[in-house]
PDB file of N, CA and C in Angstrom:
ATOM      1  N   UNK A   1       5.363 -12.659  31.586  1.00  0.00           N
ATOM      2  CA  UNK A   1       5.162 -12.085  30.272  1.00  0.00           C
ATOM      3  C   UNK A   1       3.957 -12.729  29.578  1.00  0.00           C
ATOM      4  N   UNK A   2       3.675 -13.714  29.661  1.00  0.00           N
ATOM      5  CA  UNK A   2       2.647 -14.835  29.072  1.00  0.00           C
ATOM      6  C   UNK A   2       1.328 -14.037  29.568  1.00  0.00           C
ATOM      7  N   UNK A   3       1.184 -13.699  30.868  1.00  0.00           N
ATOM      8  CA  UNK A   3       0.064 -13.086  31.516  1.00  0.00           C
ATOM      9  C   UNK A   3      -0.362 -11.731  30.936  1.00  0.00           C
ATOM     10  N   UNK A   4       0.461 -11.131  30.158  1.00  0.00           N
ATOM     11  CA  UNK A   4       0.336 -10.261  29.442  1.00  0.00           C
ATOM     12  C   UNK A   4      -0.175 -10.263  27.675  1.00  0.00           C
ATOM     13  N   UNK A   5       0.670 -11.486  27.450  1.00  0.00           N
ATOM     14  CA  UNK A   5       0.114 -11.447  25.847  1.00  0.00           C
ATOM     15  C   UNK A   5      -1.207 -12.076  26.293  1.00  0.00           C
ATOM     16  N   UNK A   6      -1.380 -13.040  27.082  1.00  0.00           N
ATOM     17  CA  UNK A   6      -2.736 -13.573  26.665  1.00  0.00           C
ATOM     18  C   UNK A   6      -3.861 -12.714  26.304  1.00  0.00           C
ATOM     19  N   UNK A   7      -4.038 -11.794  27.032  1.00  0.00           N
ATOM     20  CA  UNK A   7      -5.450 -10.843  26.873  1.00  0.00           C
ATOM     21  C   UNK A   7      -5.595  -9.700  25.608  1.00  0.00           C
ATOM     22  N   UNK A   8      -3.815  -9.962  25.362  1.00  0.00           N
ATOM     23  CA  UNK A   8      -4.280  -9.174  23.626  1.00  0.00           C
ATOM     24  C   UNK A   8      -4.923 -10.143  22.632  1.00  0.00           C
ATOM     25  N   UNK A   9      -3.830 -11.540  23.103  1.00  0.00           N
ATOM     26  CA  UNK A   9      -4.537 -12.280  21.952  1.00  0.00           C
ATOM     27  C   UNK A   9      -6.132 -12.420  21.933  1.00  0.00           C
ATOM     28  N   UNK A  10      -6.495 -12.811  22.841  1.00  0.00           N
ATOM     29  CA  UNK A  10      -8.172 -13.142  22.989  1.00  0.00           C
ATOM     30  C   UNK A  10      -8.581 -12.077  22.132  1.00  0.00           C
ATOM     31  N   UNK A  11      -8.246 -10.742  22.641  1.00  0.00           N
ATOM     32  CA  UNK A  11      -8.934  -9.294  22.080  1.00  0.00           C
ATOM     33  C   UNK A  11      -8.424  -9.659  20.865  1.00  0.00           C
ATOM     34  N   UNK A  12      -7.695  -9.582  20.170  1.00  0.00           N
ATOM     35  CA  UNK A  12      -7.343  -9.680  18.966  1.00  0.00           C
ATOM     36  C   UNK A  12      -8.742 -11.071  18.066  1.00  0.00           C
ATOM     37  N   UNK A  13      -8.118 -12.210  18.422  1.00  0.00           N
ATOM     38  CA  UNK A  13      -9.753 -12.974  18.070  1.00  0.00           C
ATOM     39  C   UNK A  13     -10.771 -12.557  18.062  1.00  0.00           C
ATOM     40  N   UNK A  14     -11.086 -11.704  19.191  1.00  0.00           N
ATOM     41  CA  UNK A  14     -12.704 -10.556  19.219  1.00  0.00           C
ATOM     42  C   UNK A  14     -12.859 -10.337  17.734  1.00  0.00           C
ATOM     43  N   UNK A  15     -12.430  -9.513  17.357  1.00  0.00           N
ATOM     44  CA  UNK A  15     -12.290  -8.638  16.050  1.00  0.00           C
ATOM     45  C   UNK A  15     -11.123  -9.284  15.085  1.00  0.00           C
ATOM     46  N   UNK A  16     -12.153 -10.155  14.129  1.00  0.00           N
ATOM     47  CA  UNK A  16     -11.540 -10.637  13.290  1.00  0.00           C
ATOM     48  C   UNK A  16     -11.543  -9.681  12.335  1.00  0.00           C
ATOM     49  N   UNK A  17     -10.630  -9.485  11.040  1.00  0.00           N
ATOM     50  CA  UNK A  17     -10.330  -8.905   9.790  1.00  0.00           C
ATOM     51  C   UNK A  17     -10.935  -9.253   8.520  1.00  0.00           C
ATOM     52  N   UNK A  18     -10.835  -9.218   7.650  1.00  0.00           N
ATOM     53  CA  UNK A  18     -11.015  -9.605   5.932  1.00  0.00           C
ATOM     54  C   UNK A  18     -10.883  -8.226   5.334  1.00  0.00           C
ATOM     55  N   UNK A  19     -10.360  -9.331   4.163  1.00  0.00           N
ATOM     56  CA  UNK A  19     -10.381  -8.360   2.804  1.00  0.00           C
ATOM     57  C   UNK A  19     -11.288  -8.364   1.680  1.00  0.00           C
ATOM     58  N   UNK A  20     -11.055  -6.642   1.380  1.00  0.00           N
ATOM     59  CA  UNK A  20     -12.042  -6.856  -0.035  1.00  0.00           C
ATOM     60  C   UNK A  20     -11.369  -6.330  -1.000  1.00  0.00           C
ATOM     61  N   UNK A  21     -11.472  -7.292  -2.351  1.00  0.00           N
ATOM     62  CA  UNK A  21     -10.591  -6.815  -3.268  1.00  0.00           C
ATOM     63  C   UNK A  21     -11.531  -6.516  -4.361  1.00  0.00           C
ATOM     64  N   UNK A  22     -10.576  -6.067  -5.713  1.00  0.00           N
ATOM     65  CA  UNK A  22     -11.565  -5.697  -7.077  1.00  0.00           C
ATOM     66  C   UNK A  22     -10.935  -4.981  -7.764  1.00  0.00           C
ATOM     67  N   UNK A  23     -11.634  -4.824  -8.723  1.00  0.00           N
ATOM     68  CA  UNK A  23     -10.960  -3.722 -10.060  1.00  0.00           C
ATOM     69  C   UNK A  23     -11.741  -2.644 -10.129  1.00  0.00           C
ATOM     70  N   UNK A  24     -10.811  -1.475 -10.226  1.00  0.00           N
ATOM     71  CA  UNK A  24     -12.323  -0.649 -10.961  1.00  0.00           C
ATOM     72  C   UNK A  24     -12.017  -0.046 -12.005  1.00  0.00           C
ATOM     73  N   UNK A  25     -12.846   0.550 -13.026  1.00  0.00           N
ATOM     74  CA  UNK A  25     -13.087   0.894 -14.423  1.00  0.00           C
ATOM     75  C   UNK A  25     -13.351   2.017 -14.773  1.00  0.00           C
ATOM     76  N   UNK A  26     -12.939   2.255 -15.598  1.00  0.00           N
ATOM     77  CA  UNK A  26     -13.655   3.747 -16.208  1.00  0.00           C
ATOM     78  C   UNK A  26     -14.711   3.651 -17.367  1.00  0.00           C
ATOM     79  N   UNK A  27     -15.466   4.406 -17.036  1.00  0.00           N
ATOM     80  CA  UNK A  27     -16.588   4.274 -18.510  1.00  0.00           C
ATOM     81  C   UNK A  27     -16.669   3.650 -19.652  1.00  0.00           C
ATOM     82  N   UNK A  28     -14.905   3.676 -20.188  1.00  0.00           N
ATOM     83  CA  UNK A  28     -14.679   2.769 -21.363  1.00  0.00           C
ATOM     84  C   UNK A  28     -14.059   1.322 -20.862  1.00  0.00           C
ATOM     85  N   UNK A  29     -14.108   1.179 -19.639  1.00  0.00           N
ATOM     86  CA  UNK A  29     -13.734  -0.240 -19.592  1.00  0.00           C
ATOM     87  C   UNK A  29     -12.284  -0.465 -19.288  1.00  0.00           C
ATOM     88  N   UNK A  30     -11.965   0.475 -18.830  1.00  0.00           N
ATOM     89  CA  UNK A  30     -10.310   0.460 -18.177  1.00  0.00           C
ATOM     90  C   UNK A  30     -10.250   0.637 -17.482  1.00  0.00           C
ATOM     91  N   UNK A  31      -9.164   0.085 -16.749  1.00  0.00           N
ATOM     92  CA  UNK A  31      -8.544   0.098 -15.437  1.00  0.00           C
ATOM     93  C   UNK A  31      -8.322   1.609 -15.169  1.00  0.00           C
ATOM     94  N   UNK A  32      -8.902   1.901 -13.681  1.00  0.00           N
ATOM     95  CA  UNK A  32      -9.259   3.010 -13.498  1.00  0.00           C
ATOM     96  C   UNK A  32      -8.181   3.709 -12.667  1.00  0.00           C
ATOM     97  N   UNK A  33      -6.699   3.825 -12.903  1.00  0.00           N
ATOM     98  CA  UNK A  33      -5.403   4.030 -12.005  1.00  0.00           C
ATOM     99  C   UNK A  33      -4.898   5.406 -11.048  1.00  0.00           C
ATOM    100  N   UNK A  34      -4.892   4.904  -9.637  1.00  0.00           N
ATOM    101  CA  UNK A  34      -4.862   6.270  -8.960  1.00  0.00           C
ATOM    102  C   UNK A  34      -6.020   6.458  -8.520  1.00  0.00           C
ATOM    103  N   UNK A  35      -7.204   5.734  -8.180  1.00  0.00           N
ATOM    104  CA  UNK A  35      -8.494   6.166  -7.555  1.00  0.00           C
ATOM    105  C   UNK A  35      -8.040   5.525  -6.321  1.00  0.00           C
ATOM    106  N   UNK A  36      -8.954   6.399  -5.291  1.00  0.00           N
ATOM    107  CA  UNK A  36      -9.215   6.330  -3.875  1.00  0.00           C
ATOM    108  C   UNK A  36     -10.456   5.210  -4.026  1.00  0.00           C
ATOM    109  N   UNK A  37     -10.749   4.157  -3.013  1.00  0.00           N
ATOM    110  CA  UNK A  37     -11.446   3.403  -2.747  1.00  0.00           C
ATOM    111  C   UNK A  37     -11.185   3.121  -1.338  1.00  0.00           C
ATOM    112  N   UNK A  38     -12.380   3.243  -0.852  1.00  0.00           N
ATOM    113  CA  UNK A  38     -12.918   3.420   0.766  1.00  0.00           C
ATOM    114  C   UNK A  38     -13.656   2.634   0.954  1.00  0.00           C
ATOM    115  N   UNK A  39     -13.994   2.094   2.670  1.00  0.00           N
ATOM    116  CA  UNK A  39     -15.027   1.043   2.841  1.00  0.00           C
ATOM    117  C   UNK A  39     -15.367   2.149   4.156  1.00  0.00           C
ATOM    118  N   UNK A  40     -16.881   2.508   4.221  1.00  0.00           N
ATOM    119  CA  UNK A  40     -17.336   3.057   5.118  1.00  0.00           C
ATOM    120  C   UNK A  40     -18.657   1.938   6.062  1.00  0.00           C
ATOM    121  N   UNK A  41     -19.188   2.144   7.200  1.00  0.00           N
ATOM    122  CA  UNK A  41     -19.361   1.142   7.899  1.00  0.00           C
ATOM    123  C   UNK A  41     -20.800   1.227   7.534  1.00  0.00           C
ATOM    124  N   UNK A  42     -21.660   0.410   7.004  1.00  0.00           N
ATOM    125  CA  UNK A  42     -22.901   0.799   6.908  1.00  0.00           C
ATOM    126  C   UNK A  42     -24.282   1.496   7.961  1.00  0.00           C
ATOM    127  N   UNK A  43     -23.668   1.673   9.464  1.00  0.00           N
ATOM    128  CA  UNK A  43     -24.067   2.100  10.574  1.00  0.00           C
ATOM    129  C   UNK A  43     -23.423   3.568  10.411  1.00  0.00           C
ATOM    130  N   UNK A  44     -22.701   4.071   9.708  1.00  0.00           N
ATOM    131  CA  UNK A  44     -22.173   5.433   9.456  1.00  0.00           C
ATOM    132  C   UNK A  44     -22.462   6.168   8.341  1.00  0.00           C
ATOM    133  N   UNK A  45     -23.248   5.137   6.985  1.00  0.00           N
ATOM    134  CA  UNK A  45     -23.717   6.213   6.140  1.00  0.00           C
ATOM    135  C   UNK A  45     -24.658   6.895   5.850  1.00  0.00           C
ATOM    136  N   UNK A  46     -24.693   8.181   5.117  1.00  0.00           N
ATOM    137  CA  UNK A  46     -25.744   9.103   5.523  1.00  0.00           C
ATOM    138  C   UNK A  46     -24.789  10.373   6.952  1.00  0.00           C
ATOM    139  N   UNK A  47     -24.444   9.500   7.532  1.00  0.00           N
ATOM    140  CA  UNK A  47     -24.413  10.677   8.266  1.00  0.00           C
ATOM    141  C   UNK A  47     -23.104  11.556   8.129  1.00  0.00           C
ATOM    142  N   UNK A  48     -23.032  12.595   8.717  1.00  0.00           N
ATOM    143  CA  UNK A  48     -21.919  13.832   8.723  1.00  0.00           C
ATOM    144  C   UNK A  48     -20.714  13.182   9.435  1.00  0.00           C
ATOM    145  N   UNK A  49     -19.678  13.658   8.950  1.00  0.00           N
ATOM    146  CA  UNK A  49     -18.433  13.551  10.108  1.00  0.00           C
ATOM    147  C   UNK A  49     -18.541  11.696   9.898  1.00  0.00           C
ATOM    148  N   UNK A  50     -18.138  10.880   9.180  1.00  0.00           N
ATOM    149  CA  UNK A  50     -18.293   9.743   8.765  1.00  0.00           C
ATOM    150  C   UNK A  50     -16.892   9.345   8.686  1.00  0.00           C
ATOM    151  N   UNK A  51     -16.662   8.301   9.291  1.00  0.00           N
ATOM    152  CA  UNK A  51     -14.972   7.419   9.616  1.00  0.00           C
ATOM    153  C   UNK A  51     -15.168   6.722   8.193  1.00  0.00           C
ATOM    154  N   UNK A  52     -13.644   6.770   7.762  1.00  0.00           N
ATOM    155  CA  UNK A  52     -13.716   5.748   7.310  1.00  0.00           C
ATOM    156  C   UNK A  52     -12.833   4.356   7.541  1.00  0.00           C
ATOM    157  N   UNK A  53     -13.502   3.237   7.283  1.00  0.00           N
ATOM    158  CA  UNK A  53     -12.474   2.167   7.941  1.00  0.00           C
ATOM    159  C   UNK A  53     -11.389   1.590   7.346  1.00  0.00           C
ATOM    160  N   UNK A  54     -11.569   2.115   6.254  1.00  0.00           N
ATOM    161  CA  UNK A  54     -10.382   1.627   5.337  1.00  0.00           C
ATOM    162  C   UNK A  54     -10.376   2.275   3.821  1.00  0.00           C
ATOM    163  N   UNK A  55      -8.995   2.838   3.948  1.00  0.00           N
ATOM    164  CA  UNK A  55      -8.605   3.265   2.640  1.00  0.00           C
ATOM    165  C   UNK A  55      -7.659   2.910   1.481  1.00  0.00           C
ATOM    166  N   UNK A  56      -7.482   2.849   0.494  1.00  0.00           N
ATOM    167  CA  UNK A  56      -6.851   2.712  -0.412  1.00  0.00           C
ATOM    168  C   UNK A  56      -6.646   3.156  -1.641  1.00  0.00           C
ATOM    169  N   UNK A  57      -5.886   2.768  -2.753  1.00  0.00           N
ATOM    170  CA  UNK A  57      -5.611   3.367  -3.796  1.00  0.00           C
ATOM    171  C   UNK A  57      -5.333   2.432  -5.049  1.00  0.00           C
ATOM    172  N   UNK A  58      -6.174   2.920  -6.319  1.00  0.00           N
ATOM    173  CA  UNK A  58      -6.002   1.195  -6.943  1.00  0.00           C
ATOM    174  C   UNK A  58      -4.565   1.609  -7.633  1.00  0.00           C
ATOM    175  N   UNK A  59      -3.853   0.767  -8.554  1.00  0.00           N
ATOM    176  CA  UNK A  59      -2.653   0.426  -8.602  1.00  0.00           C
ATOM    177  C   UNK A  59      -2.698   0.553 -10.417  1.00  0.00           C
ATOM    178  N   UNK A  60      -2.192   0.077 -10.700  1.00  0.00           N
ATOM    179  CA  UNK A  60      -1.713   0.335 -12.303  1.00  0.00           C
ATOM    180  C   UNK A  60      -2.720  -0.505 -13.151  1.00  0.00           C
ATOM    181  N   UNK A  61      -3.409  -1.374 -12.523  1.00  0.00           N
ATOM    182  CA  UNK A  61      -4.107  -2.012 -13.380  1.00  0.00           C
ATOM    183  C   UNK A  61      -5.595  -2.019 -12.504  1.00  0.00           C
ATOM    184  N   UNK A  62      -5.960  -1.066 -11.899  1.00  0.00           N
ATOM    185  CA  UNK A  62      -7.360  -1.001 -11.438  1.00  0.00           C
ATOM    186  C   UNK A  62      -7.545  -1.444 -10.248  1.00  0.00           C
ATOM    187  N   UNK A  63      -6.569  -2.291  -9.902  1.00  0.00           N
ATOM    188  CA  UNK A  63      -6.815  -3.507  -8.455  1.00  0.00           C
ATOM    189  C   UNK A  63      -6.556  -2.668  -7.273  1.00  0.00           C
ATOM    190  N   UNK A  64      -7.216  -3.314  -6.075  1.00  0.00           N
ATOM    191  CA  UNK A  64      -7.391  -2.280  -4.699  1.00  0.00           C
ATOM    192  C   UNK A  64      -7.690  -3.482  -3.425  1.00  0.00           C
ATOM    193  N   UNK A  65      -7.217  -3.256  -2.426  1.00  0.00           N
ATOM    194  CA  UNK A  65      -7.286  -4.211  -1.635  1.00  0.00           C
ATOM    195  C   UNK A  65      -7.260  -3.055  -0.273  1.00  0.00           C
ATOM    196  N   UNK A  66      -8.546  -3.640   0.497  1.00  0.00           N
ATOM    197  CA  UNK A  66      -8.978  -3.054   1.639  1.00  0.00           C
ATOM    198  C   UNK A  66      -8.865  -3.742   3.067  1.00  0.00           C
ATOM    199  N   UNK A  67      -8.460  -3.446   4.168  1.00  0.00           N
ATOM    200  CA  UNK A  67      -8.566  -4.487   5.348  1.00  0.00           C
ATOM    201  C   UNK A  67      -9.806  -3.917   6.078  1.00  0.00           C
ATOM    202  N   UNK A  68     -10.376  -4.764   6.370  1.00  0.00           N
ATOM    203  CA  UNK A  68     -11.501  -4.344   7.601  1.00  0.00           C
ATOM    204  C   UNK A  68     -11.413  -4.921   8.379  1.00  0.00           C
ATOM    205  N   UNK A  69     -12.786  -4.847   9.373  1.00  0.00           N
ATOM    206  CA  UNK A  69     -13.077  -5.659  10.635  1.00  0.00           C
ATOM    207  C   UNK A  69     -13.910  -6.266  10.309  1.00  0.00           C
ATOM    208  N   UNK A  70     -14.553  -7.482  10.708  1.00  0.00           N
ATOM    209  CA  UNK A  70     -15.887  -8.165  10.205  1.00  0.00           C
ATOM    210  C   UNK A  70     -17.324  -7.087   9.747  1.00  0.00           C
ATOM    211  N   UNK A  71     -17.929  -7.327   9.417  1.00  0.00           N
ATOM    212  CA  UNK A  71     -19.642  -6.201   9.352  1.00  0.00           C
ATOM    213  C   UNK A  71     -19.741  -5.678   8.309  1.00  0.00           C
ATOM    214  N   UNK A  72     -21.009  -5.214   7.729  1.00  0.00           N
ATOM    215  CA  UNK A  72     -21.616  -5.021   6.717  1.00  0.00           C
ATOM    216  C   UNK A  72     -21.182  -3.028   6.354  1.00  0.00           C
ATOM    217  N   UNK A  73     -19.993  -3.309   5.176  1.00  0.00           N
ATOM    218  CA  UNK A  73     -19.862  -1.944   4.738  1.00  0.00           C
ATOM    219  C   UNK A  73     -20.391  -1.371   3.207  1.00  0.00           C
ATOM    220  N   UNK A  74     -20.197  -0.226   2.850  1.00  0.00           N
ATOM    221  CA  UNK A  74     -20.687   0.585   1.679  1.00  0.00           C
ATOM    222  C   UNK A  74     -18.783   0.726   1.038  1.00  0.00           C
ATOM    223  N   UNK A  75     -18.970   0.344   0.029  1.00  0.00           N
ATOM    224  CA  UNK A  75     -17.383   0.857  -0.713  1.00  0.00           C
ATOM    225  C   UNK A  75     -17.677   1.218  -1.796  1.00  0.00           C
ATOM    226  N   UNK A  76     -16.685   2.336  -1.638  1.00  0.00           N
ATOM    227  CA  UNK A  76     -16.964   3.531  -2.729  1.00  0.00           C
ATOM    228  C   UNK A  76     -15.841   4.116  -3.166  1.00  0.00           C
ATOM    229  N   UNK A  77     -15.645   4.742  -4.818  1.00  0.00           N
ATOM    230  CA  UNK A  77     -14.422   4.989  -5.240  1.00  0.00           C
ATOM    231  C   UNK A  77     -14.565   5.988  -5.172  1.00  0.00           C
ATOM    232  N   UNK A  78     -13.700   6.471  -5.400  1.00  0.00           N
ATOM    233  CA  UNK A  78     -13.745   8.466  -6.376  1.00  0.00           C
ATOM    234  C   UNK A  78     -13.065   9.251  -5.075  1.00  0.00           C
ATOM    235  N   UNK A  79     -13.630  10.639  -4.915  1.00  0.00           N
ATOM    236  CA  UNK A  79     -12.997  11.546  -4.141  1.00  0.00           C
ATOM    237  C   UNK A  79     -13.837  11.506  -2.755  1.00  0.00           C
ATOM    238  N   UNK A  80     -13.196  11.670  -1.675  1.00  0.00           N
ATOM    239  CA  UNK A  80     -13.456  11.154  -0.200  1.00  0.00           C
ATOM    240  C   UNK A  80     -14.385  12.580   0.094  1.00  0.00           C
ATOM    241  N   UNK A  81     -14.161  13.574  -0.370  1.00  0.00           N
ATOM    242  CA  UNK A  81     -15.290  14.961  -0.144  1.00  0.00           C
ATOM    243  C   UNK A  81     -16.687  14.548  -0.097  1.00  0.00           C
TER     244      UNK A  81
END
C-alpha cells in the first residue's frame, strides 16, 4: 500500500496551493455581498473559452477566499460572461 501512496504524495508536493483573500466594495464603500470572484491564469487571459481556476462567492461582509495552484493570476469580480 505504501508503494502506492508514495507517488501521489510527491505529485501532490509538485503543485503546491495558496490562497487569496479580500474584500470587495461597492462604489459607496460597502461590502459588496453575493459577488462572484474568480482567479483566471494569466497565460489564459484575453483568450476565448478561458478556465477558470478558482471560484467563489463573497459572503455577508464582502470577504472571498480562493484556492489556487502556485503562478501568476488575474482576479476579477462581477459576472463570469
Amino acid at each position: 500500500m505504501l508503494g502506492i501512496l508514495l507517488p501521489l504524495l510527491i505529485l501532490a508536493q509538485a503543485n503546491p496551493t495558496g490562497v487569496v483573500t479580500g474584500i470587495v466594495r461597492n462604489s459607496m464603500g460597502m461590502p459588496a455581498v453575493g459577488v462572484r470572484v474568480y482567479a483566471v491564469s494569466e497565460n489564459d487571459a484575453g483568450k476565448t473559452g478561458i478556465v477558470l481556476e478558482s471560484i467563489s462567492q463573497t459572503d455577508n461582509t464582502g470577504r472571498y477566499r480562493l484556492e489556487i495552484r502556485a503562478g501568476r493570476y488575474y482576479i476579477a469580480a462581477g459576472s463570469v460572461d
